[in-house]
N, C-alpha and C. Protein backbone atom coordinates (compact mmCIF):
# COMPACT_ATOMS: atom_id res chain seq x y z
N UNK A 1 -82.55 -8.72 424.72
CA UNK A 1 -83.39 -9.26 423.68
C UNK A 1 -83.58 -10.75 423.96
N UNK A 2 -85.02 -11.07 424.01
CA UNK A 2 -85.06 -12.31 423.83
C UNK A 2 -84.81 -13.63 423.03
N UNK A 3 -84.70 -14.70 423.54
CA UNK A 3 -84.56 -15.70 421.29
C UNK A 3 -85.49 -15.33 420.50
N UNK A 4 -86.78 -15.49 421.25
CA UNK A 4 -88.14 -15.41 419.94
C UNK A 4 -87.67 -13.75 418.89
N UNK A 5 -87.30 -12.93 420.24
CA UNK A 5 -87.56 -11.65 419.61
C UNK A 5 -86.10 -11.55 418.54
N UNK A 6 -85.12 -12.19 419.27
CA UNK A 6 -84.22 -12.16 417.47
C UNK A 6 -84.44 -12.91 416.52
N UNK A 7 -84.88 -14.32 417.13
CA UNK A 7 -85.68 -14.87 415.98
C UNK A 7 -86.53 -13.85 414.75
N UNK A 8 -87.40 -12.99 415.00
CA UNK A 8 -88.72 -12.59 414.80
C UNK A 8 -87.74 -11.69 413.95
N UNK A 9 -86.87 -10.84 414.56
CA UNK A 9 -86.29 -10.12 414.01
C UNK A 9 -85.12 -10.44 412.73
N UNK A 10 -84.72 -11.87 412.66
CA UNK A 10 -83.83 -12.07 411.90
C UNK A 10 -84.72 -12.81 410.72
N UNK A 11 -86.17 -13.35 410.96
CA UNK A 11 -87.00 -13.62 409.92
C UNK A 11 -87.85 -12.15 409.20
N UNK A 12 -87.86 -11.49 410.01
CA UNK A 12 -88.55 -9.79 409.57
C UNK A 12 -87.54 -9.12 408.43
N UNK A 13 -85.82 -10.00 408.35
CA UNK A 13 -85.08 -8.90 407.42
C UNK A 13 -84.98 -10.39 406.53
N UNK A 14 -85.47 -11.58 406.51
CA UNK A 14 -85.66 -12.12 406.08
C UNK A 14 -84.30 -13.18 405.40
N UNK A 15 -83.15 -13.18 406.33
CA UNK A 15 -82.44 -13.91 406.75
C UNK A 15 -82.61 -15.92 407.30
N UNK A 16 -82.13 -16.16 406.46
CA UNK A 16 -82.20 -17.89 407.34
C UNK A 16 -80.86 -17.90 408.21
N UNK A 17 -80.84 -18.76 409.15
CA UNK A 17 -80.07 -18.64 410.47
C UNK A 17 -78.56 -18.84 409.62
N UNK A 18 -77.99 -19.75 408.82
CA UNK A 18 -76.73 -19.56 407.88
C UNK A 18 -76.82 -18.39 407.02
N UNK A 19 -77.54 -18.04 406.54
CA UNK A 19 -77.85 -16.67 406.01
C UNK A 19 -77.51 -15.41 406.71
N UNK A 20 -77.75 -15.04 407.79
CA UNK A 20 -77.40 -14.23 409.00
C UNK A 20 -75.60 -14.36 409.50
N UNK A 21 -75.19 -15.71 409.56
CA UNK A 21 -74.43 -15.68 410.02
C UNK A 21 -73.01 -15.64 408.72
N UNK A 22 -73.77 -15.88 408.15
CA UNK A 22 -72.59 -15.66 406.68
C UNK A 22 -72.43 -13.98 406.84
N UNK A 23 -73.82 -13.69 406.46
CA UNK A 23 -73.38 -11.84 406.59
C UNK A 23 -72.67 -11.55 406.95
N UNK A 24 -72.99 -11.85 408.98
CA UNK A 24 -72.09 -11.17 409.83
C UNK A 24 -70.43 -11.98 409.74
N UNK A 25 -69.82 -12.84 408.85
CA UNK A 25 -68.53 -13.39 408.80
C UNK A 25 -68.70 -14.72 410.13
N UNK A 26 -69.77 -15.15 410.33
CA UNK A 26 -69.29 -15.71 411.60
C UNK A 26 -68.77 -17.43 411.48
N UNK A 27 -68.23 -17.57 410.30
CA UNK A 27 -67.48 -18.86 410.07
C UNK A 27 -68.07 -19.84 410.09
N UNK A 28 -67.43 -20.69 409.94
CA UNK A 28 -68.22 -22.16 409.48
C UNK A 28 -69.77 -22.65 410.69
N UNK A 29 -69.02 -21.89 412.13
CA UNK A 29 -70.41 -22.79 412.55
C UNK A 29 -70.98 -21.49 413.26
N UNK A 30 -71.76 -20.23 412.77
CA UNK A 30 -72.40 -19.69 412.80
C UNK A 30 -73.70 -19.64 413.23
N UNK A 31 -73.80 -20.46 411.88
CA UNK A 31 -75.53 -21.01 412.35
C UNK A 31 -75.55 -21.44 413.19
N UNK A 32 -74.91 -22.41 413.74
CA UNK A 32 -75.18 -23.31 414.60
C UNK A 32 -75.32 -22.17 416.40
N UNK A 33 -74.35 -20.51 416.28
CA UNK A 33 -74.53 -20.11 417.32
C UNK A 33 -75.77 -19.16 417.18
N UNK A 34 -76.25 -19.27 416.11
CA UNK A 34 -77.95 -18.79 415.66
C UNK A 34 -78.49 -19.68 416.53
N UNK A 35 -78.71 -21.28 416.11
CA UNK A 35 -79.58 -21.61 416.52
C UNK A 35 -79.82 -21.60 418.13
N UNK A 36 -78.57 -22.06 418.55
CA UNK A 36 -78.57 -22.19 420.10
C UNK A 36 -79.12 -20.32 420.49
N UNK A 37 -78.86 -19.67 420.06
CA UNK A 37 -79.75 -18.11 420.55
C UNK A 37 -81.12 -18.36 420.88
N UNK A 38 -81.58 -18.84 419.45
CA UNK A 38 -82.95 -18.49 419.27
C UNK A 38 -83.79 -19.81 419.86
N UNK A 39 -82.99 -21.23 420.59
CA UNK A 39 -83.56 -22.43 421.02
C UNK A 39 -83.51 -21.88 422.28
N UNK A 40 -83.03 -20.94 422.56
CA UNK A 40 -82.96 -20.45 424.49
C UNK A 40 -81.44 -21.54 424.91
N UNK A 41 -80.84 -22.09 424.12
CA UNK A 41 -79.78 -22.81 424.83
C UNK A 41 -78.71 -22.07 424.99
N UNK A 42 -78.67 -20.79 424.60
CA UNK A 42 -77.29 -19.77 425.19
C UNK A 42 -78.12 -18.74 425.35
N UNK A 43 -77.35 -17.62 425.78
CA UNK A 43 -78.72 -16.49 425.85
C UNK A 43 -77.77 -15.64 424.79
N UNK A 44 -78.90 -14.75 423.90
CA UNK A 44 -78.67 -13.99 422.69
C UNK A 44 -77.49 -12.57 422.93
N UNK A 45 -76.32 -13.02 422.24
CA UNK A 45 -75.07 -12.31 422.27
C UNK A 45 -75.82 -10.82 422.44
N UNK A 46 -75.18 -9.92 423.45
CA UNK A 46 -75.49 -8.32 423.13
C UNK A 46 -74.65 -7.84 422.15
N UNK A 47 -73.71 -7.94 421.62
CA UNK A 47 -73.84 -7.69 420.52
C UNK A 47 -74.33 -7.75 418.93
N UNK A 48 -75.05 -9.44 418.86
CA UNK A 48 -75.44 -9.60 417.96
C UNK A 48 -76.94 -8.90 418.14
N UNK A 49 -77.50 -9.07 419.26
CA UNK A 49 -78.60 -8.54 419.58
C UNK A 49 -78.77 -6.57 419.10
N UNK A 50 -77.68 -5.74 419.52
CA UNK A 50 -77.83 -4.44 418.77
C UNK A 50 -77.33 -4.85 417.25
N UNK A 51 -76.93 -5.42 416.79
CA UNK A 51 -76.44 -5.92 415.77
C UNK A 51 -77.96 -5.99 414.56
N UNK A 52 -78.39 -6.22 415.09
CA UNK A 52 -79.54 -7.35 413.97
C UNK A 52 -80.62 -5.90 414.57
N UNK A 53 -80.91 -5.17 415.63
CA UNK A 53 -81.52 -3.92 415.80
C UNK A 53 -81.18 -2.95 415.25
N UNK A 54 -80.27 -2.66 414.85
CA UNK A 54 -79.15 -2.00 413.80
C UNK A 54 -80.09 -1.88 412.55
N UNK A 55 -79.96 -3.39 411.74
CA UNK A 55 -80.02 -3.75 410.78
C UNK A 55 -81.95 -3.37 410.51
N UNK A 56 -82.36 -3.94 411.32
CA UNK A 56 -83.99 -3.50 411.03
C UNK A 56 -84.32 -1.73 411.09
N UNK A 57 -83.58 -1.24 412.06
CA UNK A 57 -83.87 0.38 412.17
C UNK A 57 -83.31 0.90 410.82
N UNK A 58 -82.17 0.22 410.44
CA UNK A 58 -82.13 1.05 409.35
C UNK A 58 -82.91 0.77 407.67
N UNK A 59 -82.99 -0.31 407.69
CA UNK A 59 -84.61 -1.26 407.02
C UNK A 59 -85.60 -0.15 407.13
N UNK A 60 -86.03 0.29 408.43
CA UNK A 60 -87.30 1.66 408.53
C UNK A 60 -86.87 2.77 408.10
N UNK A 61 -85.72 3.22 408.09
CA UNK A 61 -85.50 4.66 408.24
C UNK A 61 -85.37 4.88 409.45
N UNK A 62 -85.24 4.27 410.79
CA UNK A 62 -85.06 4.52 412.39
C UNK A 62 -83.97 4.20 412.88
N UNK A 63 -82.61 4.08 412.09
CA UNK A 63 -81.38 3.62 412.62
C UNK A 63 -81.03 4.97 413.71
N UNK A 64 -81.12 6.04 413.43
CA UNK A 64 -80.85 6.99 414.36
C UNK A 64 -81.23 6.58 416.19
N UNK A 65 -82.66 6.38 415.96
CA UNK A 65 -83.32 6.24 417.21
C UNK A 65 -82.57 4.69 417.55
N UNK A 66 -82.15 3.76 416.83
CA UNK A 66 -81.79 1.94 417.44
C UNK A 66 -80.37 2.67 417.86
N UNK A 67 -79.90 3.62 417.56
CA UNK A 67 -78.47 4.07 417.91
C UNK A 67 -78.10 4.88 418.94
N UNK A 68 -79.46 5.57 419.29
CA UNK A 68 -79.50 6.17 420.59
C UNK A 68 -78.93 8.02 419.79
N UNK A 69 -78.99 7.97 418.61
CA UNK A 69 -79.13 9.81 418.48
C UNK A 69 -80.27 10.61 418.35
């Protein structure tokens, strides 16, 4: 997954980047490993990346198919 595309995806469930990272528990500086994702300055965790694909498939009704059943 690209930044833009988790970007796109973490504004589509309508999350702000501390917003996201509170969800997922990710501690005080969270955001801050949001932002560096989505600025291209780290490349986007694979797990947060099925993580947040997770979260939109099941938003549709398509968590089955983001899960691979």
């Amino acid at each position: 997954m690209t930044s833009e595309e988790f970007k796109r995806a973490r504004m589509a469930l309508g999350f702000t980047q501390g917003g996201l990272a509170a969800e997922w528990g990710m501690g005080q500086n969270g955001g801050r490993s949001i932002r560096r994702w989505e600025c291209g300055q780290r490349p986007v965790s694979p797990i947060a990346a099925y993580a947040i694909q997770i979260m939109r498939a099941s938003r549709t009704g398509q968590a089955d198919d983001a899960i691979g059943f």
